[in-house]
Protein backbone atom coordinates (compact mmCIF):
# COMPACT_ATOMS: atom_id res chain seq x y z
CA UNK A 1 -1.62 -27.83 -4.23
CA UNK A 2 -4.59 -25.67 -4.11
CA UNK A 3 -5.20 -22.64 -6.61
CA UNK A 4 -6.00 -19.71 -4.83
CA UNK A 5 -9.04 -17.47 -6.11
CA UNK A 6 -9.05 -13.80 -6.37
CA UNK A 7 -12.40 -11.99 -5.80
CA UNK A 8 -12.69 -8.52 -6.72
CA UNK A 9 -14.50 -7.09 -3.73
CA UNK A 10 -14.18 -3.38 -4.85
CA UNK A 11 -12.58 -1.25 -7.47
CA UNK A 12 -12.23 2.80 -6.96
CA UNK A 13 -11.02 4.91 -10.36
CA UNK A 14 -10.61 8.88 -9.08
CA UNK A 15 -12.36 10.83 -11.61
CA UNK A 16 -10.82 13.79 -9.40
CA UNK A 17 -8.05 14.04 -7.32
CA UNK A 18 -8.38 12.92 -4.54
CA UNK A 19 -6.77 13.05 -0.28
CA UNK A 20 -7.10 9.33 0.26
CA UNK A 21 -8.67 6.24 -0.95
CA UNK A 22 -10.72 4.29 1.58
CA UNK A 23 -12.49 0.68 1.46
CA UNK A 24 -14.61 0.29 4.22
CA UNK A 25 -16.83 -2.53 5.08
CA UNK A 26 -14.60 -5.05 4.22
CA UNK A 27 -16.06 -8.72 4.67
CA UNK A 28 -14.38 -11.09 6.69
CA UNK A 29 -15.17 -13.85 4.43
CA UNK A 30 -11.97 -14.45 3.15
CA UNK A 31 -8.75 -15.34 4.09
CA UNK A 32 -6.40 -12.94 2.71
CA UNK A 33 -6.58 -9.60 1.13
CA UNK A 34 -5.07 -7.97 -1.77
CA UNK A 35 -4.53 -4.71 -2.59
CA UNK A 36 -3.40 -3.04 -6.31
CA UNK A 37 -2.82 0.21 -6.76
CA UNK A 38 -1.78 1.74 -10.12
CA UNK A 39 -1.63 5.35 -10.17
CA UNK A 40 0.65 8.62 -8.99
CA UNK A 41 0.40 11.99 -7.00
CA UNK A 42 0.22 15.19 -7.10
CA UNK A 43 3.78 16.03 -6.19
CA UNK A 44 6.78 14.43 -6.79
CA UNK A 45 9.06 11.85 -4.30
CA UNK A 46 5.71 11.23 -2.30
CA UNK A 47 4.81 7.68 -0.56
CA UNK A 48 1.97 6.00 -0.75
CA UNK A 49 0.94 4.63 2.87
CA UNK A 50 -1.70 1.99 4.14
CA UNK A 51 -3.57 2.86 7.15
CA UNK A 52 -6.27 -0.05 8.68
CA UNK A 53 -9.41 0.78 10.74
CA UNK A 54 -8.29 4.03 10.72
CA UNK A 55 -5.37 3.64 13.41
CA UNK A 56 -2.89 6.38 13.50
CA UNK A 57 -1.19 5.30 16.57
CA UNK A 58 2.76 4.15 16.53
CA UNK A 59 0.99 0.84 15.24
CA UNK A 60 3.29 0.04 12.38
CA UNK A 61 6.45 -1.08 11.75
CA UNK A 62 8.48 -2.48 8.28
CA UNK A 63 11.73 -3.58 6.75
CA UNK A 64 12.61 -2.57 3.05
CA UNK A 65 14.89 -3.48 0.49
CA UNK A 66 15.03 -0.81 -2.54
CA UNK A 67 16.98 -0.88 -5.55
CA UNK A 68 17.21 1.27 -8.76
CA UNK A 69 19.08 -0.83 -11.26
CA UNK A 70 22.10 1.32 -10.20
CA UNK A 71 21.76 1.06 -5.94
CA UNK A 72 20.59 -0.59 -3.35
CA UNK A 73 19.67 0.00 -0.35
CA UNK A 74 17.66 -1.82 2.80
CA UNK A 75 16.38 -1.01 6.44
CA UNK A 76 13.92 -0.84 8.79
CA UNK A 77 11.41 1.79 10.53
CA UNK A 78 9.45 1.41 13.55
CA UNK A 79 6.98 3.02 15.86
CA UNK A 80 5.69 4.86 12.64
CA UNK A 81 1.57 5.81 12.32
CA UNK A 82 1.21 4.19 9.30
CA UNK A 83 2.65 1.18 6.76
CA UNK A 84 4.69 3.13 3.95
CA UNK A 85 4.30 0.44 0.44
CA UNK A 86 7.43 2.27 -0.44
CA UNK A 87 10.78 4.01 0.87
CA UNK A 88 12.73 4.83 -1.85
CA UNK A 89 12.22 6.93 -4.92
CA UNK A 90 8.45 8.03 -3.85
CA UNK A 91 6.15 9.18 -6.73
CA UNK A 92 6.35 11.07 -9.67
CA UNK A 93 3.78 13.49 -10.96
CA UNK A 94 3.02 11.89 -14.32
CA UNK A 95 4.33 7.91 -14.19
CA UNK A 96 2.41 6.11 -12.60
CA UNK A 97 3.38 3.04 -9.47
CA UNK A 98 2.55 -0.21 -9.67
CA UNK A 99 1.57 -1.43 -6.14
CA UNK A 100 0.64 -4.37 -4.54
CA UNK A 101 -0.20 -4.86 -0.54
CA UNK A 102 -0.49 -8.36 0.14
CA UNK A 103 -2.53 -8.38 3.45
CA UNK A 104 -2.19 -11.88 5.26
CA UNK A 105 -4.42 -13.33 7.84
CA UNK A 106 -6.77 -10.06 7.74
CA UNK A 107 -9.43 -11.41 10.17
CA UNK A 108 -7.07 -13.40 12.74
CA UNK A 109 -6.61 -12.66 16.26
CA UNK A 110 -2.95 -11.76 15.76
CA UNK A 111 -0.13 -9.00 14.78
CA UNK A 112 -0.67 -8.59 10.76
CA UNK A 113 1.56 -9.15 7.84
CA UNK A 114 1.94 -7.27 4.86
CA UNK A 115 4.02 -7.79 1.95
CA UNK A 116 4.58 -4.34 -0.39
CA UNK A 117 5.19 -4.23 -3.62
CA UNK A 118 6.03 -1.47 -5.79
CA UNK A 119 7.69 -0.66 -9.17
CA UNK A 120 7.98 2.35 -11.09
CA UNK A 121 9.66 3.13 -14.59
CA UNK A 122 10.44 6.85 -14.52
CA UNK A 123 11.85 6.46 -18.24
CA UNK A 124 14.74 4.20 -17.93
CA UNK A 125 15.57 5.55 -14.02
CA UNK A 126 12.77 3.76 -12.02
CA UNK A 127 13.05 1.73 -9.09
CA UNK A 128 11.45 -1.25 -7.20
CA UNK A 129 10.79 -1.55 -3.54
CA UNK A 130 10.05 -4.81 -1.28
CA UNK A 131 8.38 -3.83 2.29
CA UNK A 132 7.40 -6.84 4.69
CA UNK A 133 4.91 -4.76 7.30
CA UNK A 134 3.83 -5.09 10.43
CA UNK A 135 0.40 -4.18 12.21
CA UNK A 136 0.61 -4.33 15.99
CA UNK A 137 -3.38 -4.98 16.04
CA UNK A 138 -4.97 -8.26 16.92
CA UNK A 139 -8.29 -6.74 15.51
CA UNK A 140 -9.79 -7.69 12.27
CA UNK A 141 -8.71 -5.43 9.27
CA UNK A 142 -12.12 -3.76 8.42
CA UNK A 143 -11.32 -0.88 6.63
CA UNK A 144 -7.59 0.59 4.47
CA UNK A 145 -7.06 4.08 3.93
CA UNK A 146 -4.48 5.03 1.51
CA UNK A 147 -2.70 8.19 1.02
CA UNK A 148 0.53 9.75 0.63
CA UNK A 149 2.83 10.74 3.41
CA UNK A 150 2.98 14.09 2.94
CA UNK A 151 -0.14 16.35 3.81
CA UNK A 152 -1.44 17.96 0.64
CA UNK A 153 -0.21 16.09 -1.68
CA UNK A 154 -3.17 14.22 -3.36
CA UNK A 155 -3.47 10.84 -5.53
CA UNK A 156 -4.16 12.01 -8.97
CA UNK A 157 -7.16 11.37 -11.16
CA UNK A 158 -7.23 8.21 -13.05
CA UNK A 159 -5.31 6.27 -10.22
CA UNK A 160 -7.07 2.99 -9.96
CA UNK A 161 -7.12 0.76 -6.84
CA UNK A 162 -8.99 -2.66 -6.07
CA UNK A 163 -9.08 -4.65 -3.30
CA UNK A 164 -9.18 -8.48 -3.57
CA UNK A 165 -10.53 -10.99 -1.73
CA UNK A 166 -8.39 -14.49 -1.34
C-alpha cells in the first residue's frame, strides 16, 4: 500500500478579520488537495462555504449527514452557487470549527469530489457534519475561496487555514 504525502502548499492566519480566504495559484502538481480550516465567524449559526475558480454559477451540489450527539439528521441540496462544508449547527462566535475539504482529482478532466468535514464542541452541545460535494466543472481547480454564507458576516482573526498538496 502506498503512504500518501502531505505537502503544505500554503498556510493563511487572519491577523484581522477578514470577508473570505482565497488560495490562488494553485499547482497542478499533485493529485489531490486538502483543505483545513480551524477557526469561527463573526456571527453566530453561519456556514463556511468553498467556492473554486471563482464560479458562482448553480455549479454545486451535496449530500449531508449531521448529528449532535442528541439528533440526526441527513439530505441533500442542489443547484446551489457554492459547496457549504457544513449544514447543521453553523458557527459560533467564539469556538472555533474544525474543517477539513478533501478535494479529489483537482486537475482531472471530470465533475469534482469533495468530502467535508467538520466538528465543533460548543461546550458539551457541538455537532459534527459529513458533506460528500459535487463540482459540475471539468476544469482544473486553480483557485478556493472560502467564506461564510451569509453576506457580512466575516471569518474572525486568528482562523487558520492551509491547503495541502497530496
Amino acid at each position: 500500500m502506498a503512504t500518501a504525502t502531505y505537502v503544505p502548499i500554503a498556510t493563511q492566519t487572519l491577523s484581522t478579520s477578514a470577508s473570505s480566504i482565497t488560495f490562488s495559484s494553485i499547482p497542478s502538481t499533485y493529485t489531490d488537495l486538502r483543505l483545513v480550516f480551524v477557526g469561527n465567524s463573526s456571527a453566530a449559526n453561519r456556514y463556511l462555504t468553498l467556492t473554486f475558480n471563482a464560479d458562482s454559477g448553480t455549479n454545486y451540489s451535496m449530500t449531508y449527514l449531521v448529528g449532535d450527539g442528541t439528533t440526526a439528521a441527513s439530505g441533500n441540496r442542489t443547484s446551489d452557487t457554492s459547496l457549504y462544508t457544513n449544514n447543521y449547527g453553523g458557527s459560533s462566535i467564539t469556538i472555533p470549527q474544525f474543517i477539513t475539504a478533501d478535494i479529489f482529482s483537482y486537475t482531472g478532466s471530470t465533475y469534482k469530489t469533495v468530502l467535508c468535514t467538520t466538528s465543533s464542541d460548543k461546550n458539551g452541545s457541538g455537532n459534527t457534519d459529513r458533506v460528500a460535494g459535487l463540482w459540475r466543472s471539468t476544469s482544473a481547480i486553480t483557485s478556493i475561496t472560502m467564506q461564510y454564507l451569509i453576506t457580512g458576516s466575516n471569518i474572525n482573526a486568528g482562523t487558520t487555514a492551509t491547503l495541502w498538496g497530496i
